[in-house]
N, C-alpha and C. Protein backbone atom coordinates (compact mmCIF):
# COMPACT_ATOMS: atom_id res chain seq x y z
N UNK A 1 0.81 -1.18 0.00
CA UNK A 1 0.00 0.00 0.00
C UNK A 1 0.86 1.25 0.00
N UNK A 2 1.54 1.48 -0.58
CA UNK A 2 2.66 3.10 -1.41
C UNK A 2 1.36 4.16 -0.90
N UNK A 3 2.23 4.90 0.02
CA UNK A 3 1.56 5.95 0.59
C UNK A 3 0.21 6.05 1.54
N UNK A 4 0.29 4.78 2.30
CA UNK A 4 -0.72 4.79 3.18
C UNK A 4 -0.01 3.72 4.32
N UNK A 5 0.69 4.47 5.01
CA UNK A 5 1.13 3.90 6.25
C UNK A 5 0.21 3.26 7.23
N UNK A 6 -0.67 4.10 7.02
CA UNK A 6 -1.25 3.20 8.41
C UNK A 6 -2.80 2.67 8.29
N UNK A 7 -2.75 2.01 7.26
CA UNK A 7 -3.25 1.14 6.74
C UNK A 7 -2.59 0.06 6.30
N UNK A 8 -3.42 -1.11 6.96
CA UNK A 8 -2.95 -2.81 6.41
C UNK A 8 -3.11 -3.73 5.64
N UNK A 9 -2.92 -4.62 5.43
CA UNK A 9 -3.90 -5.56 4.36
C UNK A 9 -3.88 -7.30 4.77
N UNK A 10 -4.55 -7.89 5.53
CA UNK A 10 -4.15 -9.10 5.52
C UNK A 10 -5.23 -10.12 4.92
N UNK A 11 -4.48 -10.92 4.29
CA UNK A 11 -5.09 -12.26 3.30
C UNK A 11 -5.33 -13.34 3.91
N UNK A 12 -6.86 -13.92 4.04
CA UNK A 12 -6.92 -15.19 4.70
C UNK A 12 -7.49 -15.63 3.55
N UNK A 13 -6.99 -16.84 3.11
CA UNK A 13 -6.80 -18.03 2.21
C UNK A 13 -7.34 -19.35 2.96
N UNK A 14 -8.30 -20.02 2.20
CA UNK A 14 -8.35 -21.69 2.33
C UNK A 14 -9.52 -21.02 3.85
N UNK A 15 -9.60 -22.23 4.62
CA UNK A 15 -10.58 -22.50 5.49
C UNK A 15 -10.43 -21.49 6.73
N UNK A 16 -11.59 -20.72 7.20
CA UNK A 16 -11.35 -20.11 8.89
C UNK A 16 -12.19 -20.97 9.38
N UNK A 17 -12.23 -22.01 9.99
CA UNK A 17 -12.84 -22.88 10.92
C UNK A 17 -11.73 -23.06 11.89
N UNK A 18 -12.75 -23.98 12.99
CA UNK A 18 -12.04 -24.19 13.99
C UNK A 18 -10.78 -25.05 14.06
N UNK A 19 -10.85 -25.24 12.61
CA UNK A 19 -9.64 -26.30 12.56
C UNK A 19 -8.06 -25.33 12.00
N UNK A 20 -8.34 -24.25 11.75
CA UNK A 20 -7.12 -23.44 12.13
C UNK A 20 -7.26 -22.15 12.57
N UNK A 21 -8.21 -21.95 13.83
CA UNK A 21 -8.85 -20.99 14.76
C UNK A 21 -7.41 -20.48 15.28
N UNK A 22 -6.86 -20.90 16.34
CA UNK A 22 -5.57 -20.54 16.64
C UNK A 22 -4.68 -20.11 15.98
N UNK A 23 -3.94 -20.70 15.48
CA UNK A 23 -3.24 -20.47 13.97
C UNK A 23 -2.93 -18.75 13.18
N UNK A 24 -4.69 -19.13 13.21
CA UNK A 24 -4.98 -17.24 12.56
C UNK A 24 -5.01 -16.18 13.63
N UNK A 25 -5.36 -16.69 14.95
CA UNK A 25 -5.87 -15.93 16.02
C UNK A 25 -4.52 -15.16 15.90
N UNK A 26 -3.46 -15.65 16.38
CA UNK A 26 -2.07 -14.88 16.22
C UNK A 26 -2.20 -14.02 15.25
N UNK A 27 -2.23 -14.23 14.33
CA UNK A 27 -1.88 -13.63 13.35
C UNK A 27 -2.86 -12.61 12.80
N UNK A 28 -4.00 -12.34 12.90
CA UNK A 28 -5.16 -11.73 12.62
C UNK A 28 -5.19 -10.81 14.10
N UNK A 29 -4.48 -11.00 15.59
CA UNK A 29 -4.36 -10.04 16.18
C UNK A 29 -3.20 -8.97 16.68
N UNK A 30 -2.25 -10.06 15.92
CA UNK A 30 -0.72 -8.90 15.33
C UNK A 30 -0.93 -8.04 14.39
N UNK A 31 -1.57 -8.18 13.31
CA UNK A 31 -2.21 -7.48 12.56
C UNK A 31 -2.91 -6.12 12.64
N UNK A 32 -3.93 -6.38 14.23
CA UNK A 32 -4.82 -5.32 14.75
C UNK A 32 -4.06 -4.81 15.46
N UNK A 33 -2.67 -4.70 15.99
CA UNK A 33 -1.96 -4.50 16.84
C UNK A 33 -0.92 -3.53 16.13
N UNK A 34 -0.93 -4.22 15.18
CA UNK A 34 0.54 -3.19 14.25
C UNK A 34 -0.24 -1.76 12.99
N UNK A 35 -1.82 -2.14 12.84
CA UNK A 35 -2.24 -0.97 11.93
C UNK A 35 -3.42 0.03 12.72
N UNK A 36 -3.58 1.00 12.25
CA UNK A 36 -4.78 1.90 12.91
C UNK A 36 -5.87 1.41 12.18
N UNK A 37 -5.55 1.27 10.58
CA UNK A 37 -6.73 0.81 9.83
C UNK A 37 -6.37 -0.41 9.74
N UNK A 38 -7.07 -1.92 9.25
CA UNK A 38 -6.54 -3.14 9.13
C UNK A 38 -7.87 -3.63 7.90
N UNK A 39 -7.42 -4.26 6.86
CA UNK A 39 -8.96 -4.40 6.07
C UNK A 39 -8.22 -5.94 5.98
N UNK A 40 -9.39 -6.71 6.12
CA UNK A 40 -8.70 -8.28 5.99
C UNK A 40 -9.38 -8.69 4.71
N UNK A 41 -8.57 -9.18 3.75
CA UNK A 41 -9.60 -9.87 2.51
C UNK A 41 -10.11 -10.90 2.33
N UNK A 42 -11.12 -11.36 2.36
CA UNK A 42 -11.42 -12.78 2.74
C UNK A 42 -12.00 -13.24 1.46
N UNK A 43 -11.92 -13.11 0.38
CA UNK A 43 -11.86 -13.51 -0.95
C UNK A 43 -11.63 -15.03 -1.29
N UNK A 44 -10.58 -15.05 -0.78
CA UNK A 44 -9.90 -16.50 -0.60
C UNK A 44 -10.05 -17.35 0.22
N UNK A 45 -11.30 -17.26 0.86
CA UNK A 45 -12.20 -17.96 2.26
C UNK A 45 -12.94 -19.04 1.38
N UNK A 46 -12.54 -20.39 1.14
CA UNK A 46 -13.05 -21.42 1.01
C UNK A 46 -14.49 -21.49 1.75
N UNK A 47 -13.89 -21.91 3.48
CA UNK A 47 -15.52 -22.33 3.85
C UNK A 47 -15.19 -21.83 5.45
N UNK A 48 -16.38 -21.28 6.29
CA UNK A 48 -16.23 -20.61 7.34
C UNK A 48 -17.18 -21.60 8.21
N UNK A 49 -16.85 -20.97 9.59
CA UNK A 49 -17.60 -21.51 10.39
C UNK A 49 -17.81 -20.80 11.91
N UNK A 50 -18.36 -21.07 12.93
CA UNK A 50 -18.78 -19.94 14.20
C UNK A 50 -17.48 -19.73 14.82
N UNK A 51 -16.06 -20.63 14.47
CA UNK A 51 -14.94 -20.38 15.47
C UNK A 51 -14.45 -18.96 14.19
N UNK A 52 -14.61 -19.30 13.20
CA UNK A 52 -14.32 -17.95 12.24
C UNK A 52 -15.27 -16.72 12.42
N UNK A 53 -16.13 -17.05 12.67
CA UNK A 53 -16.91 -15.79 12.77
C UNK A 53 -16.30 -15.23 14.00
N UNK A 54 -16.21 -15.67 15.18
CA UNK A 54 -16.08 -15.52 16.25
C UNK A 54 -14.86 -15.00 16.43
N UNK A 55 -13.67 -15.39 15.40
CA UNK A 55 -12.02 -15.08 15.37
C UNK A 55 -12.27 -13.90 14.34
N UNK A 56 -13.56 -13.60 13.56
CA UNK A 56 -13.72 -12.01 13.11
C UNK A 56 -14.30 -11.03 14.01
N UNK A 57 -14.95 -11.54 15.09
CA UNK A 57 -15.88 -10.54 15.73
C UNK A 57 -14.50 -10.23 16.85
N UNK A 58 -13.75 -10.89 17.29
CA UNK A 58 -12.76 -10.85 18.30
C UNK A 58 -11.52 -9.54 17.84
N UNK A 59 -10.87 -9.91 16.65
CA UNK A 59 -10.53 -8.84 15.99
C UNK A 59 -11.28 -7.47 15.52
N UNK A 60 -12.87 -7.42 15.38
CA UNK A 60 -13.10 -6.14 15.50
C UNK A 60 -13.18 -5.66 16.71
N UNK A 61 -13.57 -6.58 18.17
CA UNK A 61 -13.87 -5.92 19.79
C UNK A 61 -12.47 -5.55 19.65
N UNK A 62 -10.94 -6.40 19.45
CA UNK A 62 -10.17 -5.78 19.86
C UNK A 62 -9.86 -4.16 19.25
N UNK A 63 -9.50 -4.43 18.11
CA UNK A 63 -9.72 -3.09 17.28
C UNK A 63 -10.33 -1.70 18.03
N UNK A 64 -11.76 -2.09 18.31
CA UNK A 64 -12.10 -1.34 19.23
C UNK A 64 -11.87 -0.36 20.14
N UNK A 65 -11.21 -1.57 21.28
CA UNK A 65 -10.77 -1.49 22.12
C UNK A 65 -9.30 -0.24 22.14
N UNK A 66 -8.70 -1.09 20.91
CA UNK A 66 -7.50 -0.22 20.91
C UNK A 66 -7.87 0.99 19.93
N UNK A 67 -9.11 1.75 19.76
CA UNK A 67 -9.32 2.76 18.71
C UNK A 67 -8.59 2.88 17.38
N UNK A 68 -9.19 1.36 16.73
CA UNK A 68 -8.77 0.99 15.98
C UNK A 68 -9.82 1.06 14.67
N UNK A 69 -9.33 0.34 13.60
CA UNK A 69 -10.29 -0.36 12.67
C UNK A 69 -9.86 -1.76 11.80
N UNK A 70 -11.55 -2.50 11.98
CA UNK A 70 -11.19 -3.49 11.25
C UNK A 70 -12.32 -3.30 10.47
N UNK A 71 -11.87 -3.81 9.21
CA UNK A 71 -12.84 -3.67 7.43
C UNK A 71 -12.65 -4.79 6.95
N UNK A 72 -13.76 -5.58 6.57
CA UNK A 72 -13.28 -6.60 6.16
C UNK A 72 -13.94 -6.60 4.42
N UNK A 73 -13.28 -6.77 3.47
CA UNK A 73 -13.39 -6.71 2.10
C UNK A 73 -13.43 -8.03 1.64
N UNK A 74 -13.98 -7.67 0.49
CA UNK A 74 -14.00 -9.10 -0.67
C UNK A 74 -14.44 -10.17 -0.49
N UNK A 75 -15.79 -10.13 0.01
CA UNK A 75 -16.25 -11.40 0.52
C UNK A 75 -16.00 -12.66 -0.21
N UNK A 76 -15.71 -14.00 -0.05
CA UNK A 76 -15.90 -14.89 -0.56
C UNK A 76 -17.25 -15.14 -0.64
N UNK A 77 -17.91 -16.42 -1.56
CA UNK A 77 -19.22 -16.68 -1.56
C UNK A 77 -19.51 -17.33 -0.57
N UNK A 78 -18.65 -18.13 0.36
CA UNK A 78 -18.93 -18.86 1.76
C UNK A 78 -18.78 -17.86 2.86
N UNK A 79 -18.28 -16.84 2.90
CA UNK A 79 -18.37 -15.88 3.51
C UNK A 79 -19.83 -14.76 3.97
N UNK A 80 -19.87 -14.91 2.49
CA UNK A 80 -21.10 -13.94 2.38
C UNK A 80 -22.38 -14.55 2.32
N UNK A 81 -22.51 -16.02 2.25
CA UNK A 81 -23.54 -17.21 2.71
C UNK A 81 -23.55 -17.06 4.52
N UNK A 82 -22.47 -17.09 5.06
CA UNK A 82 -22.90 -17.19 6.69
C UNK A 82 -22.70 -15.99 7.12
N UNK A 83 -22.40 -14.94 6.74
CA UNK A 83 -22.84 -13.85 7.18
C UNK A 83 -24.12 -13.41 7.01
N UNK A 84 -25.01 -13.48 5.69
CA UNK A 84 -26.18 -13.60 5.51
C UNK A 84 -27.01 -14.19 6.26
N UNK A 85 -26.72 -15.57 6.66
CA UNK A 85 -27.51 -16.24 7.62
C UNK A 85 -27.58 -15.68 8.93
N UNK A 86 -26.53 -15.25 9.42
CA UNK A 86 -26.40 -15.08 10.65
C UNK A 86 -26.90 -13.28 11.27
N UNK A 87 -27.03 -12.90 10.26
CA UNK A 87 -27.29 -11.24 9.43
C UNK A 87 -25.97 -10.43 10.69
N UNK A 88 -25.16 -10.33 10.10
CA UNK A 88 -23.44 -9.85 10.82
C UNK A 88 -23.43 -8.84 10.54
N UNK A 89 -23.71 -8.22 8.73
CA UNK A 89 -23.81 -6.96 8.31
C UNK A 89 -23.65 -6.04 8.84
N UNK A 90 -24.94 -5.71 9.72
CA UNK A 90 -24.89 -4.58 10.82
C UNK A 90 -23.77 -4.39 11.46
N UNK A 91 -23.68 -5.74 12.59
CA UNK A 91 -22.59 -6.11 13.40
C UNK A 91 -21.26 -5.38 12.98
N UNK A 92 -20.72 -5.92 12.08
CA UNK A 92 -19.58 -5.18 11.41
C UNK A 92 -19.25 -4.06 10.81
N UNK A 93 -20.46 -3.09 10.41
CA UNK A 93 -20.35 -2.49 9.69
C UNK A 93 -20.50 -2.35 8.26
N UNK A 94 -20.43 -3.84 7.92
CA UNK A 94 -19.90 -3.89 6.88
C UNK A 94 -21.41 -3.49 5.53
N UNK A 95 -21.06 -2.48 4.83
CA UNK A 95 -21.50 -1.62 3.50
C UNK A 95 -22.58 -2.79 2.73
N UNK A 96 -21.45 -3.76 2.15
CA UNK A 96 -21.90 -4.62 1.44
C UNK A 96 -22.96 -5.51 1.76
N UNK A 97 -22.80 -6.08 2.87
CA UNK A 97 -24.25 -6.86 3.71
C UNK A 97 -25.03 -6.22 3.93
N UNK A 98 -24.85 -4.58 4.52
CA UNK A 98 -25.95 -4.13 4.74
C UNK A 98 -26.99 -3.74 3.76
N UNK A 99 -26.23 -3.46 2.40
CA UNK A 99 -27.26 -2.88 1.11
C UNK A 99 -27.76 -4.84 0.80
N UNK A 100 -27.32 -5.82 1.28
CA UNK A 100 -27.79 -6.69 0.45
C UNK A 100 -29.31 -7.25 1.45
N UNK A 101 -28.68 -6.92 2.95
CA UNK A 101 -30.49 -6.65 3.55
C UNK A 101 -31.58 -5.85 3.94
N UNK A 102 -31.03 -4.34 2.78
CA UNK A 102 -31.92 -3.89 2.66
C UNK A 102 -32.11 -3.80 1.04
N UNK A 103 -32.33 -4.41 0.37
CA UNK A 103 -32.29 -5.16 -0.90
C UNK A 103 -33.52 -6.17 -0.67
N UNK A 104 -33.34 -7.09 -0.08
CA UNK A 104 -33.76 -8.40 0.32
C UNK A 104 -35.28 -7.79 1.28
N UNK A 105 -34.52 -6.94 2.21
CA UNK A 105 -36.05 -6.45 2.89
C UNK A 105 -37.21 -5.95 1.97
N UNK A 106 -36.28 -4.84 1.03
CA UNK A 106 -37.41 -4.31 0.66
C UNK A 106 -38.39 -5.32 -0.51
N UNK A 107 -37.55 -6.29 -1.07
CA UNK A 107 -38.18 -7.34 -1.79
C UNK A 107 -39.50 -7.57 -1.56
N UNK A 108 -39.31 -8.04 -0.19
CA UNK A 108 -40.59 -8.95 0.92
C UNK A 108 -41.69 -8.13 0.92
């Protein structure tokens, strides 16, 4: 990122389940630790699950905490399947979920 210091970028690839919950936990909260802004891309998110959701919601409380930010971009399609279900949108902030349930609302 040329000319934006304090902003981050980190790539999670392949599975966030509980089967490499830890793993990322490190690393997804060094991350929140070393940027003011932090946008994680999850593009490359195979298939998720509640220890992933839970290792995203943990990184935005911390964020928080430390008057921070976390953004999370590029949904994968398994991404944006259990966030939908779970309706996170709000939760996070996040732009994209939110126009897609009020899209969906106003359908109904």
């Amino acid at each position: 990122m040329p000319g934006d210091t304090d902003q981050g970028l980190l790539f999670i690839e392949g599975e966030l389940t509980i089967y490499r919950a830890a793993e990322l936990k490190d690393a997804l909260l060094a991350a929140v630790n070393h940027s003011p802004v932090l946008e994680v891309d999850l593009a490359g998110v195979t298939d998720i699950d509640t220890a992933g959701v839970q290792l995203l919601m943990l990184a935005k409380r911390s964020a928080l905490q430390l008057q921070r930010q976390v953004r999370l971009v590029s949904h994968s399609p398994a991404v944006l399947e259990v966030f939908e279900l779970l309706d996170l949108g709000a939760w996070f902030g996040d732009p994209l979920l939110m126009a897609a349930d009020t899209a969906s609302g106003s359908a109904a």
